[in-house]
N, C-alpha and C. Protein backbone atom coordinates (compact mmCIF):
# COMPACT_ATOMS: atom_id res chain seq x y z
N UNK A 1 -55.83 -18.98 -60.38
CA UNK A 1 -55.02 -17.89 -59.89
C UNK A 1 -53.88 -18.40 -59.00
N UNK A 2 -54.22 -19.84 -58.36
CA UNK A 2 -53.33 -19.83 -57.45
C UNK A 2 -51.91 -20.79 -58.08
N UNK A 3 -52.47 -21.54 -59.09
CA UNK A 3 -51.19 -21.94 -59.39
C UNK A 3 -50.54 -21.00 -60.92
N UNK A 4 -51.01 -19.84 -61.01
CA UNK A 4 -50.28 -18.74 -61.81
C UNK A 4 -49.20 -18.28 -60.77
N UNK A 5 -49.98 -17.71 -59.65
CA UNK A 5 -49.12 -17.00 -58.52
C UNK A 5 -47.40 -17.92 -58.31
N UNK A 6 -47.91 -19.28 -58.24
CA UNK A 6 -46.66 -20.19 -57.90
C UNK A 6 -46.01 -20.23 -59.62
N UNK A 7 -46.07 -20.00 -60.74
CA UNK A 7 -45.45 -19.77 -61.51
C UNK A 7 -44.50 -18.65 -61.28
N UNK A 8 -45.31 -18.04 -61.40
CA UNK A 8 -44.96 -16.40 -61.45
C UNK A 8 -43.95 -16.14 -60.35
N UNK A 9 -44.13 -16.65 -58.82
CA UNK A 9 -43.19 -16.95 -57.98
C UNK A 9 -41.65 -17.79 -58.38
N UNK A 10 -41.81 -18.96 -59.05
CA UNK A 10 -40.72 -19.80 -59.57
C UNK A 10 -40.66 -19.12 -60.64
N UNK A 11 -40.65 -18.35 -61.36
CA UNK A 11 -39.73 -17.66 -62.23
C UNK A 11 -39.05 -16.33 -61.62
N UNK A 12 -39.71 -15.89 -60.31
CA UNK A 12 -38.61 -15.12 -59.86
C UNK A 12 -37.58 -15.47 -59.58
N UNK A 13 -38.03 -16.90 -58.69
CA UNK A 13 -36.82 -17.85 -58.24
C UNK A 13 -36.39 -18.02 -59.38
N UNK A 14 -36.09 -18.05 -60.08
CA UNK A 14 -35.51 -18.74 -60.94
C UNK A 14 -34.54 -18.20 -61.58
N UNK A 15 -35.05 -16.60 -61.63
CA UNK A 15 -33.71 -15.71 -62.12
C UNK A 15 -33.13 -15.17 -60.73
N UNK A 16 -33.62 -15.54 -59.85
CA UNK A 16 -32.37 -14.91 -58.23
C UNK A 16 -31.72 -16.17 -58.50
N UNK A 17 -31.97 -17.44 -58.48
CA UNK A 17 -30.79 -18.43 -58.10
C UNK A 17 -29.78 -18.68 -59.65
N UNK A 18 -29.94 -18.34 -60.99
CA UNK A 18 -29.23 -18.27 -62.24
C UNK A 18 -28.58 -17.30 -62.16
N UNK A 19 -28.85 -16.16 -60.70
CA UNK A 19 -28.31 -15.14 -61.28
C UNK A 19 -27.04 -15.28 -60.17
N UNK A 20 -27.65 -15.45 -58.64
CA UNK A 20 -26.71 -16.09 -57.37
C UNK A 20 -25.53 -17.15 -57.39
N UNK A 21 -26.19 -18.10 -58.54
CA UNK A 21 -25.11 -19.24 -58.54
C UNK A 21 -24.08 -19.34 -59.68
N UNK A 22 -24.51 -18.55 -60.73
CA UNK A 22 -23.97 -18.51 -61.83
C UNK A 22 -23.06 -17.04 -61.72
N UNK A 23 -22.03 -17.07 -61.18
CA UNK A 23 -21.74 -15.57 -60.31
C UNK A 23 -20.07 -16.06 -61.02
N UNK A 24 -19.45 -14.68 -62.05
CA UNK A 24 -17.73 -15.29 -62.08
C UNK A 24 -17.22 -15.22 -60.30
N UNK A 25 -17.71 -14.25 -59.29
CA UNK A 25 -17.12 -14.63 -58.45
C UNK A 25 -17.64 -15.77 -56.88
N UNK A 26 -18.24 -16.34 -57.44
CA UNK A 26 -18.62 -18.07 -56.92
C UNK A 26 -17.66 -18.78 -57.00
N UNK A 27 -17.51 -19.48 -55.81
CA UNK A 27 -16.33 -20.53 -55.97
C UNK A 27 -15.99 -21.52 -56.37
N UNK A 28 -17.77 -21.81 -57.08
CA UNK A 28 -17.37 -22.92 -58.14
C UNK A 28 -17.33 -22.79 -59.41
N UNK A 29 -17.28 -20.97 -60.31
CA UNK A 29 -16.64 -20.65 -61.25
C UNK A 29 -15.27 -19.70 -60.91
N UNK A 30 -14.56 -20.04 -60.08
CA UNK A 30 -13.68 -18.46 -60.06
C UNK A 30 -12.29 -19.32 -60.72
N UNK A 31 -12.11 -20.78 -61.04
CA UNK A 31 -10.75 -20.90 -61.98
C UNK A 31 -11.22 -20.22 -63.56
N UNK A 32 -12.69 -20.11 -63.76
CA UNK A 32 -12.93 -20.12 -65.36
C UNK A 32 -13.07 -18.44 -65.17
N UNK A 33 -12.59 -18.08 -66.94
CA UNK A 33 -12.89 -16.42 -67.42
C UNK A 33 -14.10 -15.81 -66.97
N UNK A 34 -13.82 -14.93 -66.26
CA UNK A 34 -15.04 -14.06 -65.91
C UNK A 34 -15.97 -13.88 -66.89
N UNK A 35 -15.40 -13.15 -67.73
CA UNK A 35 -16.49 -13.02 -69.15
C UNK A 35 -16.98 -14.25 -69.63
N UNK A 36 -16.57 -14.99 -69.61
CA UNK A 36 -17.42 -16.22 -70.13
C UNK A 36 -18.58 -17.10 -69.30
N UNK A 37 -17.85 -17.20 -68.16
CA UNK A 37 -19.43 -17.31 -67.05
C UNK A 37 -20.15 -16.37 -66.76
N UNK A 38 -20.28 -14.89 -66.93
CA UNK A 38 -21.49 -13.69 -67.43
C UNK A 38 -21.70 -14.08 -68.43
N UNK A 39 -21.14 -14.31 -69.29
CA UNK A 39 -21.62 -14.54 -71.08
C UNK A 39 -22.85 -16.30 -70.74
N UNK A 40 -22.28 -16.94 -70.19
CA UNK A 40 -23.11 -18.15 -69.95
C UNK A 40 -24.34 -18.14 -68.70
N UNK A 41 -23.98 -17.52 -68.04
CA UNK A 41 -25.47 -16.75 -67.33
C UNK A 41 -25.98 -15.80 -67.83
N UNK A 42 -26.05 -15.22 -68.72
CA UNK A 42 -27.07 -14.17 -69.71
C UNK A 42 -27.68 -14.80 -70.90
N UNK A 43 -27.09 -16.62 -71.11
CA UNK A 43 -27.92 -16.91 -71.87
C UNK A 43 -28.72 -17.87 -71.26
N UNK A 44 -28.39 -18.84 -69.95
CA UNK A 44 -29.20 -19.03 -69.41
C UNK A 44 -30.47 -18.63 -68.84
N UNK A 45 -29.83 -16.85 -68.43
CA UNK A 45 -31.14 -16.28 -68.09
C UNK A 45 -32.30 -15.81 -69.62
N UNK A 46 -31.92 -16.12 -70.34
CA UNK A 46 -32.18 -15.13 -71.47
C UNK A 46 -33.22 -16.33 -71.50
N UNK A 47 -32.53 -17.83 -71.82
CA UNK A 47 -33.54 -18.89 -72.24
C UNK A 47 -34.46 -19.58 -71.27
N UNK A 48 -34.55 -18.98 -69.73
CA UNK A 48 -35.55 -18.73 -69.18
C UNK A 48 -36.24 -18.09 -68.77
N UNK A 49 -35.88 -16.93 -69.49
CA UNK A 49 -37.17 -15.80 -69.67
C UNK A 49 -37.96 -16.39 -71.06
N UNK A 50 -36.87 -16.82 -71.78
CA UNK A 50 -38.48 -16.65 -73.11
C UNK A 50 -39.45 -17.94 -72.63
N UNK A 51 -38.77 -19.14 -71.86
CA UNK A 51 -39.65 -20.47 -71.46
C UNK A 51 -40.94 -19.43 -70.47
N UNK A 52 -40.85 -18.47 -69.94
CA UNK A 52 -41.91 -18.11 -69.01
C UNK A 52 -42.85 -17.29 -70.14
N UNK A 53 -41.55 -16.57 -70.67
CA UNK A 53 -42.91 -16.11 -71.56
C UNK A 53 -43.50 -16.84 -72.54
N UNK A 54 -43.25 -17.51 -73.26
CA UNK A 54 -43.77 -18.68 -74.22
C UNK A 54 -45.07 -19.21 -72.90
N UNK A 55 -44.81 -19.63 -72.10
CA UNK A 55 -45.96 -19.57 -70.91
C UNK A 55 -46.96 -18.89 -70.51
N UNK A 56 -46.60 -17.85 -70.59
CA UNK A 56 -47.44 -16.95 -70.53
C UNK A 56 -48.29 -16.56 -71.37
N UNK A 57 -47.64 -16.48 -73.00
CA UNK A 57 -48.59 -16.16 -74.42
C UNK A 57 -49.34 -17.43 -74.61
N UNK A 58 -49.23 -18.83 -73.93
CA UNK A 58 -49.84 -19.95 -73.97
C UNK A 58 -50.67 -20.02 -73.12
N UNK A 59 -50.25 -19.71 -71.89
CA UNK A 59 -51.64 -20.04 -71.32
C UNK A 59 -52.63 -19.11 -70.63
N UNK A 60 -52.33 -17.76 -71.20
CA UNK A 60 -52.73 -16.96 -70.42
C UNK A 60 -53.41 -16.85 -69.48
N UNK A 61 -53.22 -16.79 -68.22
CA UNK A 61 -54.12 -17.05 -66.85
C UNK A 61 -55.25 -16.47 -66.77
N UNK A 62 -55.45 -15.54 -66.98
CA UNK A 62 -56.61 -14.29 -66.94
C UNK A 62 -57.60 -14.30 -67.70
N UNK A 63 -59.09 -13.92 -67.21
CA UNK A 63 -60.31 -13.85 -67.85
C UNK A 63 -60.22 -12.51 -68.94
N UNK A 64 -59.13 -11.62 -68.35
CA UNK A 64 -59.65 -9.65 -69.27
C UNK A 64 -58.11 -9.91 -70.04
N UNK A 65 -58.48 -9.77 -71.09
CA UNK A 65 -57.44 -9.64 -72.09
C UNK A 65 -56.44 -8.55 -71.63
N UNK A 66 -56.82 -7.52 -70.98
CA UNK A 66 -56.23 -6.27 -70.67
C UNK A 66 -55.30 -6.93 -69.57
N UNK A 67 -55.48 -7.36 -68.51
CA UNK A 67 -54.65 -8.08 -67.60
C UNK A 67 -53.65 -9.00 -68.36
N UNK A 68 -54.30 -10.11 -69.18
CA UNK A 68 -52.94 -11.00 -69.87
C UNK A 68 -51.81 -9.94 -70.93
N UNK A 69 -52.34 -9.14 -71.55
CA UNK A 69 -51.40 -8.46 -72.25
C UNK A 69 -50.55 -7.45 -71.21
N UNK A 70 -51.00 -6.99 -69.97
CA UNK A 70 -49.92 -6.56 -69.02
C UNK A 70 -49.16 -7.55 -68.91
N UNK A 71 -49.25 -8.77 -68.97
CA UNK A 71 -48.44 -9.54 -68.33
C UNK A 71 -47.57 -10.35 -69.14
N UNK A 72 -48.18 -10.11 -70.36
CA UNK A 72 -47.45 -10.39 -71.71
C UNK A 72 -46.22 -9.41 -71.80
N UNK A 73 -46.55 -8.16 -71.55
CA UNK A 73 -45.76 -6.96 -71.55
C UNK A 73 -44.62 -7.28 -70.90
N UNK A 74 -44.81 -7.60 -69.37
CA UNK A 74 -44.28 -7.53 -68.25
C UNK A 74 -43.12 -9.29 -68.87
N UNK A 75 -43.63 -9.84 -69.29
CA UNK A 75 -42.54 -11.27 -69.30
C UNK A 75 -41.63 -10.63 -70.43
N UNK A 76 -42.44 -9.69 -71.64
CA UNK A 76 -41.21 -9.64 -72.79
C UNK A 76 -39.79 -8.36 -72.05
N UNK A 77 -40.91 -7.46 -71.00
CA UNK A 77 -39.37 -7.06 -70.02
C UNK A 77 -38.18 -7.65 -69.70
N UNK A 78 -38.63 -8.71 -69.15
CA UNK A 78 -37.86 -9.61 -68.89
C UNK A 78 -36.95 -10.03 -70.14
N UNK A 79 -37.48 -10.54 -70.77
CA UNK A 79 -37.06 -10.98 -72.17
C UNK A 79 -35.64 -10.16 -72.65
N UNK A 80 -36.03 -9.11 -72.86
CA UNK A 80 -35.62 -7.65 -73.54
C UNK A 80 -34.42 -7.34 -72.97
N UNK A 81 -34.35 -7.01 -71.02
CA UNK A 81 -33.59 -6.70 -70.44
C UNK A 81 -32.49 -8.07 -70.42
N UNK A 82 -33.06 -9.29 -70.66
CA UNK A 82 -31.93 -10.49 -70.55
C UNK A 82 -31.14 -10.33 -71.32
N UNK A 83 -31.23 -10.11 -72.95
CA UNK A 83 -31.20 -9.31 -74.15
C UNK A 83 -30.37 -8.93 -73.89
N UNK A 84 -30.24 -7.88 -73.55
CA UNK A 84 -29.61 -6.32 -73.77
C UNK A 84 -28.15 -7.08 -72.89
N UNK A 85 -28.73 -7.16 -71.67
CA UNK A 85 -27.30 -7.56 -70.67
C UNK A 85 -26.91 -8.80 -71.39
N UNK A 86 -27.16 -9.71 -71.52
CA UNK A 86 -26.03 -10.50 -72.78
C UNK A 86 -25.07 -9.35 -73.75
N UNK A 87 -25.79 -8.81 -74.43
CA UNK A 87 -25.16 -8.11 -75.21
C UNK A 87 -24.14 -7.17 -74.50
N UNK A 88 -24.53 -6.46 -73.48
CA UNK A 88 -22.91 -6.50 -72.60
C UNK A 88 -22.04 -6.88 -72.20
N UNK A 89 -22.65 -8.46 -71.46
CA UNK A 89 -21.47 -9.32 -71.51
C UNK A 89 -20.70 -9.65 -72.37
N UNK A 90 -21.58 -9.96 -73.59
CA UNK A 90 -20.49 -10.33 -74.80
C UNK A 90 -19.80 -8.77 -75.44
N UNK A 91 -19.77 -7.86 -74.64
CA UNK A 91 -19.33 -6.34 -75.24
C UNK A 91 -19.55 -6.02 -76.73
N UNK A 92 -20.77 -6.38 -77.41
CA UNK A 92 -20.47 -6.04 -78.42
C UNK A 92 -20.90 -4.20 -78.24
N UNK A 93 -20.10 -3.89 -80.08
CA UNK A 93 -20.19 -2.24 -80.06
C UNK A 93 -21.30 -1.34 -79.97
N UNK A 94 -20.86 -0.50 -79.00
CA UNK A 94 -22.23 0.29 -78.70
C UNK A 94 -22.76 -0.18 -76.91
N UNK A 95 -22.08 -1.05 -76.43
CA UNK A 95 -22.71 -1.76 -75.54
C UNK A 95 -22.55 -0.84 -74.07
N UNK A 96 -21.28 0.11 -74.46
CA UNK A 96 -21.23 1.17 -73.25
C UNK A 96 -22.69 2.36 -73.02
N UNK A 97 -23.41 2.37 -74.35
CA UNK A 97 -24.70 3.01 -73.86
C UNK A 97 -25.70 2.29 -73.30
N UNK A 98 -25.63 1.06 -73.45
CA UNK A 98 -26.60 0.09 -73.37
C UNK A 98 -26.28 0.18 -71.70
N UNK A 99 -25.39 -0.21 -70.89
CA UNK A 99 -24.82 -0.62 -69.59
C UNK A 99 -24.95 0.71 -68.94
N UNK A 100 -24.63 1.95 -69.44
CA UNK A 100 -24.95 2.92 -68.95
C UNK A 100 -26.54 3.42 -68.51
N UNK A 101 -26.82 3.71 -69.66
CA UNK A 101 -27.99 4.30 -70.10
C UNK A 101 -29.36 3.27 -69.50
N UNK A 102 -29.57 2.37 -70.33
CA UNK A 102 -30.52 1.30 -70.16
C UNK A 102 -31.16 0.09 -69.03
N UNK A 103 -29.14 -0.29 -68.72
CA UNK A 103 -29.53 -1.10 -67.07
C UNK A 103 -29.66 -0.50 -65.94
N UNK A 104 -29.48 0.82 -65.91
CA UNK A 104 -29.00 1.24 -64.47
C UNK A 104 -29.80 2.14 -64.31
N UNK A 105 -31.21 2.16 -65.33
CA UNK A 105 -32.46 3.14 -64.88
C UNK A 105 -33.01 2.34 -63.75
């Protein structure tokens, strides 16, 4: 349990500081296109959400199946929502319901 907890902890970290440092307005991206450093932090975040979840469907921590599949649930959130906000950054069509509707519940 206790070194799940410190997973589970470093993957929070992990999307606050991809999400903090990888910022178009950071001062060590603000000469490059905005859209393209969102577009390159939504796939960074994207490809460390699926490394946690691929982690998670591997090693599942938990004795009750019912607990690992919450938590199976809970990483493909992650997954899903990285997803989606890429797909805003890169604006493809349709993406004004997505940004509306979807991120901002």
């Amino acid at each position: 349990w206790g070194s799940y907890e410190s997973v589970f902890l470093l993957a929070k970290l992990t999307t606050l500081l991809i999400t903090a440092i990888i910022d178009p307005q950071n001062c060590l991206f603000r000469t490059l296109a905005s859209k393209w450093v969102a577009v390159a932090r939504q796939i960074i975040l994207l490809l460390a959400m699926l490394v946690y979840f691929v982690l998670q469907g591997v090693f599942a921590p938990f004795l009750n199946p019912v607990n690992n599949a919450s938590e199976w649930i809970s990483r493909l959130n992650y997954v899903l929502t990285s997803a989606v906000a890429l797909g805003v950054a890169l604006d493809i069509p349709g993406s004004n319901i997505l940004d509306g509707v979807v991120l901002d519940v």
